[in-house]
Protein backbone atom coordinates (compact mmCIF):
# COMPACT_ATOMS: atom_id res chain seq x y z
CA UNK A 1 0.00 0.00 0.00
CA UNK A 2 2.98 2.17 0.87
CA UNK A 3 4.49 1.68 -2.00
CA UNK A 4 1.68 2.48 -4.56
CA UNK A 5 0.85 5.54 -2.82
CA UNK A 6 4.80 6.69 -3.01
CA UNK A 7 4.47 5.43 -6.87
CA UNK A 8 1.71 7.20 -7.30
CA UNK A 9 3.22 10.80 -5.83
CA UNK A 10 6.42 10.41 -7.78
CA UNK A 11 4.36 9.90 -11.37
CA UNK A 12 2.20 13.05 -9.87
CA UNK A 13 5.42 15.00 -9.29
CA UNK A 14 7.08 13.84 -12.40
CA UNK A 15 3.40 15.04 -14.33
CA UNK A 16 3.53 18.72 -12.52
CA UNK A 17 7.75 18.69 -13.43
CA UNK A 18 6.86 17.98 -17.40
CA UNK A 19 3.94 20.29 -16.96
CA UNK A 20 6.04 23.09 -15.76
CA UNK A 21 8.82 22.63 -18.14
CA UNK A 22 6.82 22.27 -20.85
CA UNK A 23 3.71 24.79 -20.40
CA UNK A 24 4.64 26.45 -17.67
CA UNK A 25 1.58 25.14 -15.44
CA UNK A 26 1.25 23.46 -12.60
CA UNK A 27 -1.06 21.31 -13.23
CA UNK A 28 -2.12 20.04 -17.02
CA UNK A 29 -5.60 19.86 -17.67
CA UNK A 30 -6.54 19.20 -21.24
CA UNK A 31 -9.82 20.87 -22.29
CA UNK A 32 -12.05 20.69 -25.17
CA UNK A 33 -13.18 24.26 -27.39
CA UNK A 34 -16.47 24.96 -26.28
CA UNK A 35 -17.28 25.43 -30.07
CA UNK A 36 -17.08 22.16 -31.06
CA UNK A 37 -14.39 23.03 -33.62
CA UNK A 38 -12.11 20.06 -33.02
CA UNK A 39 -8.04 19.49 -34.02
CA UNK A 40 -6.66 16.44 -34.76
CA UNK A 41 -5.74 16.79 -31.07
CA UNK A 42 -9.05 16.98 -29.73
CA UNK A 43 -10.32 14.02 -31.67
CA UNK A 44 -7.47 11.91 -30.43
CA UNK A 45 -8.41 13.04 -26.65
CA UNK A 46 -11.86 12.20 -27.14
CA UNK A 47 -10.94 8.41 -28.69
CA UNK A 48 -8.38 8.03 -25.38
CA UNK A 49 -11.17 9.11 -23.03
CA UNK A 50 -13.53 6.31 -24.60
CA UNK A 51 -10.26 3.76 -24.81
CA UNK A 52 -9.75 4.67 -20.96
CA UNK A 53 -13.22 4.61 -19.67
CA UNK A 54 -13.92 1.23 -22.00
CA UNK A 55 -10.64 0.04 -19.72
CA UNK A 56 -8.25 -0.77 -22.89
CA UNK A 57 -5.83 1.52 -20.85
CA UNK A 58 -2.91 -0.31 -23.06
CA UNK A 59 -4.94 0.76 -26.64
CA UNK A 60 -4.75 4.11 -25.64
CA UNK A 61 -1.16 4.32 -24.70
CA UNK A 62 -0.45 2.76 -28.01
CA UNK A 63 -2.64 5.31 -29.74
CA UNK A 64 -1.00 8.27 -27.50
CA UNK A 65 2.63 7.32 -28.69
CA UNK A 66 1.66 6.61 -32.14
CA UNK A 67 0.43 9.96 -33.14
CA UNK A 68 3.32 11.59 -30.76
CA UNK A 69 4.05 15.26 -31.77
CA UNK A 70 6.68 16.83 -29.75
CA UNK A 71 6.56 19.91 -30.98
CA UNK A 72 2.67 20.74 -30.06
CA UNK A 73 1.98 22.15 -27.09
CA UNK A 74 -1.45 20.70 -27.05
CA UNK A 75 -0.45 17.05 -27.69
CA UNK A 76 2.25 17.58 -24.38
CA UNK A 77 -0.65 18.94 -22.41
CA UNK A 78 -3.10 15.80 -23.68
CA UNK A 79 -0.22 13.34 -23.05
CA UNK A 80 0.41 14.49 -19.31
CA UNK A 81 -3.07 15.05 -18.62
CA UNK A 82 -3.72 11.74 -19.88
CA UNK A 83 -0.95 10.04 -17.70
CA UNK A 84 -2.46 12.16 -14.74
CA UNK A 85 -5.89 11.06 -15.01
CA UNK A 86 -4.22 6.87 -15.32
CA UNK A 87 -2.50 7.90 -12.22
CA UNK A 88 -5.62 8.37 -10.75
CA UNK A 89 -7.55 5.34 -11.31
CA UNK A 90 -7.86 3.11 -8.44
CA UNK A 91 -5.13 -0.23 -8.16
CA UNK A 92 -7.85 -2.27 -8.49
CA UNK A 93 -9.09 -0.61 -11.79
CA UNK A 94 -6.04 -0.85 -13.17
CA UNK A 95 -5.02 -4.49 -12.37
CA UNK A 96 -8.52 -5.41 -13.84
CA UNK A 97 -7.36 -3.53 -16.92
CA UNK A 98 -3.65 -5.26 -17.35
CA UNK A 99 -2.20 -1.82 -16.33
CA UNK A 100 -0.20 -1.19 -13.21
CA UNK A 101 1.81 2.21 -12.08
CA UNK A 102 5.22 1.28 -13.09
CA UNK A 103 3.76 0.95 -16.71
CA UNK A 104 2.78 4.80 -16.12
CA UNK A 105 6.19 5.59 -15.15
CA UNK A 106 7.35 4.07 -17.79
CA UNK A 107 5.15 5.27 -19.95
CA UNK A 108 6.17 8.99 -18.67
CA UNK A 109 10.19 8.64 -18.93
CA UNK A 110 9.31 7.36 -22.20
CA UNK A 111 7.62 10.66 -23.15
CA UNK A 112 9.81 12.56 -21.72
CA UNK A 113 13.09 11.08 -23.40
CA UNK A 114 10.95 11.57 -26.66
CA UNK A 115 10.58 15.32 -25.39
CA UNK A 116 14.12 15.33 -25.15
CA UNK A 117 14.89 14.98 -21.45
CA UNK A 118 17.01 12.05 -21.50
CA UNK A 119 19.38 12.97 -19.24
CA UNK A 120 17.11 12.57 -16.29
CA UNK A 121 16.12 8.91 -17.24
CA UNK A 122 18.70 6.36 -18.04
């Protein structure tokens, strides 16, 4: 139990770290236009909030690094909000889903070597 919940702070901390770096917010909360006037972003946030809530937590990781795009500031802010909100779901969610929190920090030094912070992850 310990353990989780000190897994679970360090993927929180490493979120906020990328999240400051990156967009220079604390915390990153991807939102939708009001308009309905949706980027390819915003469609791929909406298919990894129906991949997440459906439980194929591994689908959507697959779909988050295949249409990676370092160099958008929207797609960072959807990829650590999405890691956030995976943080989030209970242990017992995600070990009914295949998923468990050292895939998510995996998952986030992966990002963030493909960001180009590789010298903090070996």
């Amino acid at each position: 139990m310990y353990k989780q919940d000190y897994i679970m702070r360090q993927i929180r901390n490493l979120v906020r770290f990328l999240s400051k770096i990156f967009l220079n917010k604390d915390i990153p909360i991807y939102q939708l236009p009001d308009t309905g006037e949706y980027t390819d972003t915003d469609y791929l946030y909406k298919e990894l909030l129906f991949l997440l809530n459906q439980g194929k937590i591994n689908e959507a990781e697959n779909l988050l690094f295949e249409n990676l795009d370092p160099g958008n500031k929207k797609y960072i802010e959807l990829a650590l909000d999405f890691y956030e909100k995976i943080n989030n779901f209970s242990d017992d969610y995600l070990s009914e889903n295949n998923f468990t929190r050292k895939e998510i920090e995996e998952g986030l030094k992966e990002l963030s070597k493909k960001l180009g912070l590789k010298m903090f992850f070996s």
